[in-house]
Protein backbone atom coordinates (compact mmCIF):
# COMPACT_ATOMS: atom_id res chain seq x y z
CA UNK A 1 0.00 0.00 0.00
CA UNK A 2 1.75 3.23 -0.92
CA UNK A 3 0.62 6.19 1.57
CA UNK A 4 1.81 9.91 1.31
CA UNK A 5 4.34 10.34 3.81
CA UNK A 6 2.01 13.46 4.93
CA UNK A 7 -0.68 10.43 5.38
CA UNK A 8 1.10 8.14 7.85
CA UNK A 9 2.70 10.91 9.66
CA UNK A 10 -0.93 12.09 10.29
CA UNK A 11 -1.57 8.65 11.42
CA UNK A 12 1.45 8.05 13.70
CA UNK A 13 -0.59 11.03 15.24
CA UNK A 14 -4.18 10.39 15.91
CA UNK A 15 -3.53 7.09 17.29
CA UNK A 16 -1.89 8.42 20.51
CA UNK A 17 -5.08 10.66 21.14
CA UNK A 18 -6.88 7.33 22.06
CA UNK A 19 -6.55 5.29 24.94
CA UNK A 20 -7.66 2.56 23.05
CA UNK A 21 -5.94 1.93 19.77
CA UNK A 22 -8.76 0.01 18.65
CA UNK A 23 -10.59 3.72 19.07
CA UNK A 24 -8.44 4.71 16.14
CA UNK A 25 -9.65 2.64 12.76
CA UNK A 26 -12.47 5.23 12.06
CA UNK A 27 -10.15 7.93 11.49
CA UNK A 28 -7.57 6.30 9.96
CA UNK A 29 -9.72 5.05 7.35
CA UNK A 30 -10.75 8.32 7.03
CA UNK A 31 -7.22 9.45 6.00
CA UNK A 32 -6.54 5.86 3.95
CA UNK A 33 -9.49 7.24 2.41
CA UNK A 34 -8.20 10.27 1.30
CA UNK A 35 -5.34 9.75 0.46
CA UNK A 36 -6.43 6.36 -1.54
CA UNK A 37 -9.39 6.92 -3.02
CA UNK A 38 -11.05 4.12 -1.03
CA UNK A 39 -10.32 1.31 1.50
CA UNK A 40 -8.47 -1.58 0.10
CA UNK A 41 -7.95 -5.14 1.40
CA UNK A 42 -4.49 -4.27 1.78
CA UNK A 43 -5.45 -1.42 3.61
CA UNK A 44 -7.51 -3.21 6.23
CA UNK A 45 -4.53 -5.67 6.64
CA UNK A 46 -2.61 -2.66 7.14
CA UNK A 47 -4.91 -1.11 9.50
CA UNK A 48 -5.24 -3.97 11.40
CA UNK A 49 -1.78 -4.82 11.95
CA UNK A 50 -1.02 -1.19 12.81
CA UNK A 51 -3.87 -1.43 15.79
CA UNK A 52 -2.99 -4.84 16.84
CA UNK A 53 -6.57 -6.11 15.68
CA UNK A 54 -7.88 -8.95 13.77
CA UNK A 55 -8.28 -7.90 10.25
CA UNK A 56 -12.23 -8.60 10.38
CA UNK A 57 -12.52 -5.94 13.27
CA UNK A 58 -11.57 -3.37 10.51
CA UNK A 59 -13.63 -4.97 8.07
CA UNK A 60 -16.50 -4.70 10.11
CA UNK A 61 -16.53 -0.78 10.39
CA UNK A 62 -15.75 -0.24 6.84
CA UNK A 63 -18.74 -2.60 5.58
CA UNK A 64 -21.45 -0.84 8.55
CA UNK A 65 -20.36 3.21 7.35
CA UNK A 66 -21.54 4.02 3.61
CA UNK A 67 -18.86 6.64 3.39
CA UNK A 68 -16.57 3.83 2.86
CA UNK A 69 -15.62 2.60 -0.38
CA UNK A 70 -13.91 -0.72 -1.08
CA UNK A 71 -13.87 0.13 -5.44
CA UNK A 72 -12.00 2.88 -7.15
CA UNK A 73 -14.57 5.74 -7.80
CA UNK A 74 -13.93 8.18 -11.02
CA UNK A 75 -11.87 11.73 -10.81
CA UNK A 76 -15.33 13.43 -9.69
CA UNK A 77 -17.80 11.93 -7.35
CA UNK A 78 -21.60 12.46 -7.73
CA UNK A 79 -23.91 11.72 -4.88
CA UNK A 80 -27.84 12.26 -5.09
CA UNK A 81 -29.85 11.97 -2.14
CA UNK A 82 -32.41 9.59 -1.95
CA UNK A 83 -34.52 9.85 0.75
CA UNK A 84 -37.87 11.04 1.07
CA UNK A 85 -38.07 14.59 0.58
CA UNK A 86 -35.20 14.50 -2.48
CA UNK A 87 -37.23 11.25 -3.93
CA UNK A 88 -40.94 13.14 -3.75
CA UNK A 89 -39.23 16.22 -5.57
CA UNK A 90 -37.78 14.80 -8.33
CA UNK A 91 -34.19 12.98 -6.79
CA UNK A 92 -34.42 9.78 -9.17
CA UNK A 93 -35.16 11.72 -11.84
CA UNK A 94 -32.24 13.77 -11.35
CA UNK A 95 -30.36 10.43 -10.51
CA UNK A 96 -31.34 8.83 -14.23
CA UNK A 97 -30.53 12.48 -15.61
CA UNK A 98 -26.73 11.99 -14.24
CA UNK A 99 -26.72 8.15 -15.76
CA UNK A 100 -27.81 9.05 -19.22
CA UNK A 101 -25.57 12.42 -19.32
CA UNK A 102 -22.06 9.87 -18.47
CA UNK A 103 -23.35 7.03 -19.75
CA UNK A 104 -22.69 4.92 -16.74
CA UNK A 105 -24.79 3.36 -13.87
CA UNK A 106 -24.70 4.05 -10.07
CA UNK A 107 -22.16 2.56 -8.53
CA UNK A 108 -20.03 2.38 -11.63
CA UNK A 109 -17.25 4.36 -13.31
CA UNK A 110 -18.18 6.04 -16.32
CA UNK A 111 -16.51 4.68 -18.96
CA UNK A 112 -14.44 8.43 -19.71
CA UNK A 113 -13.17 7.37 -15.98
CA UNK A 114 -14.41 10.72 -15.15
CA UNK A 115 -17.67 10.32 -12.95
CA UNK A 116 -19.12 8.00 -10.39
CA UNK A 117 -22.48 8.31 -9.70
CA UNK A 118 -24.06 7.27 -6.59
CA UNK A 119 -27.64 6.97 -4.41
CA UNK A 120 -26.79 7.89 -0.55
CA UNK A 121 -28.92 8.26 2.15
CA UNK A 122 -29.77 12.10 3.46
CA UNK A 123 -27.59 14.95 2.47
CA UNK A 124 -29.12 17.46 5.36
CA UNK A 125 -30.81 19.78 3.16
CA UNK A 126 -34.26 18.77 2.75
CA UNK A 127 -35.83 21.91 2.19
CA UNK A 128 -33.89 22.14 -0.37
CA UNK A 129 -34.41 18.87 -2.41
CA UNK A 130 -33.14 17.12 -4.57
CA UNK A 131 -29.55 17.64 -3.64
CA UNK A 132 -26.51 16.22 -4.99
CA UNK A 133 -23.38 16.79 -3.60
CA UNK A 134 -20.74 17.09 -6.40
CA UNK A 135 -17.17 15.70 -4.34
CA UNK A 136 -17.33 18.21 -1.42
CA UNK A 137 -19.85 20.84 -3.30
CA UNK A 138 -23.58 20.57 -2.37
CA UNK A 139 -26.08 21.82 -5.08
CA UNK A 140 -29.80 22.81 -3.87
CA UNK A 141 -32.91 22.37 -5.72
CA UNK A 142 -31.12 20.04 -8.98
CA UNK A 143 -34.28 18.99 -11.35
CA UNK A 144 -33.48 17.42 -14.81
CA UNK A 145 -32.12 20.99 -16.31
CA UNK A 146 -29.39 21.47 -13.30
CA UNK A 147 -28.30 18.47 -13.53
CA UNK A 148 -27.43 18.54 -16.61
CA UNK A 149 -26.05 21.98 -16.50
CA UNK A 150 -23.88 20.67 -13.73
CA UNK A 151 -22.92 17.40 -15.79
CA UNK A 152 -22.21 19.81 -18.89
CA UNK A 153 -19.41 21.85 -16.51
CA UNK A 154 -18.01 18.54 -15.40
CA UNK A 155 -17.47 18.12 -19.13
CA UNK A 156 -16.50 21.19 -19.84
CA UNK A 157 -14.05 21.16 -16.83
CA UNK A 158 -12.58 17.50 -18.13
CA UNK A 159 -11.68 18.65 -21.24
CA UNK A 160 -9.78 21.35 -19.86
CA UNK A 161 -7.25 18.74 -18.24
């Protein structure tokens, strides 16, 4: 597993902050995270040696959180909310909108390597719905026509690359 030495300095120094250094797997999947992309089997191995744990007490934690991944995503990750308020207003829609625009399906890479689109539970902004969060960026109100605004400027913005 190749870490950025700024990576496992920062987690030579969370683990101290815990009694227990069991405590310490969330956030240093967290940082694997990252720094990686997503949580490998190595990485667990890793993880678990590190702590002194049994590799199936990290696996454990990364299969119960959804923010983990255990795949590759693409360069730019797409998240739609799903739950109630985003699904009454128009969130699947918006969901299908994202699919047809890269040509992919949740969950999957699109096949430019650019996008991964994905169905999560509540993004916090229900009076706002349907949301999609855009890597770290949350966009309010996205019917059919912002979302594909928003896939045309992750286009626009891959080409530039």
């Amino acid at each position: 597993m190749n870490l950025k030495p700024e990576t496992l300095k920062r987690i030579d120094e969370v683990i101290p902050h815990y009694p227990v250094k069991r405590s310490a797997v969330l956030p240093l999947l967290h940082l694997i995270q990252e720094d990686a992309g997503y949580i490998s089997k190595d990485a667990i191995e890793w993880i678990a040696a590190k702590l002194e744990l049994q590799p199936i007490n990290v696996y454990e934690v990364v299969t119960f959180y959804p923010m983990f991944r255990q795949q590759p995503i693409g360069r730019r990750h797409v998240k739609v909310c799903r739950t109630l308020s985003c699904a009454l207003l128009g969130g699947y829609k918006t969901c299908e909108t994202f699919e047809k625009e890269f040509k992919t399906h949740r969950g999957e890479i699109s096949p430019d390597g650019e996008v991964t689109i994905e169905f999560v539970e509540c993004l916090a902004s229900c009076g706002t719905a349907p949301v999609v969060m855009i890597d770290d960026d949350l966009h309010e109100k996205v019917d059919v026509a912002k979302a594909k605004a928003l896939s045309d400027q992750i286009k626009a913005e891959a080409k530039k690359r």
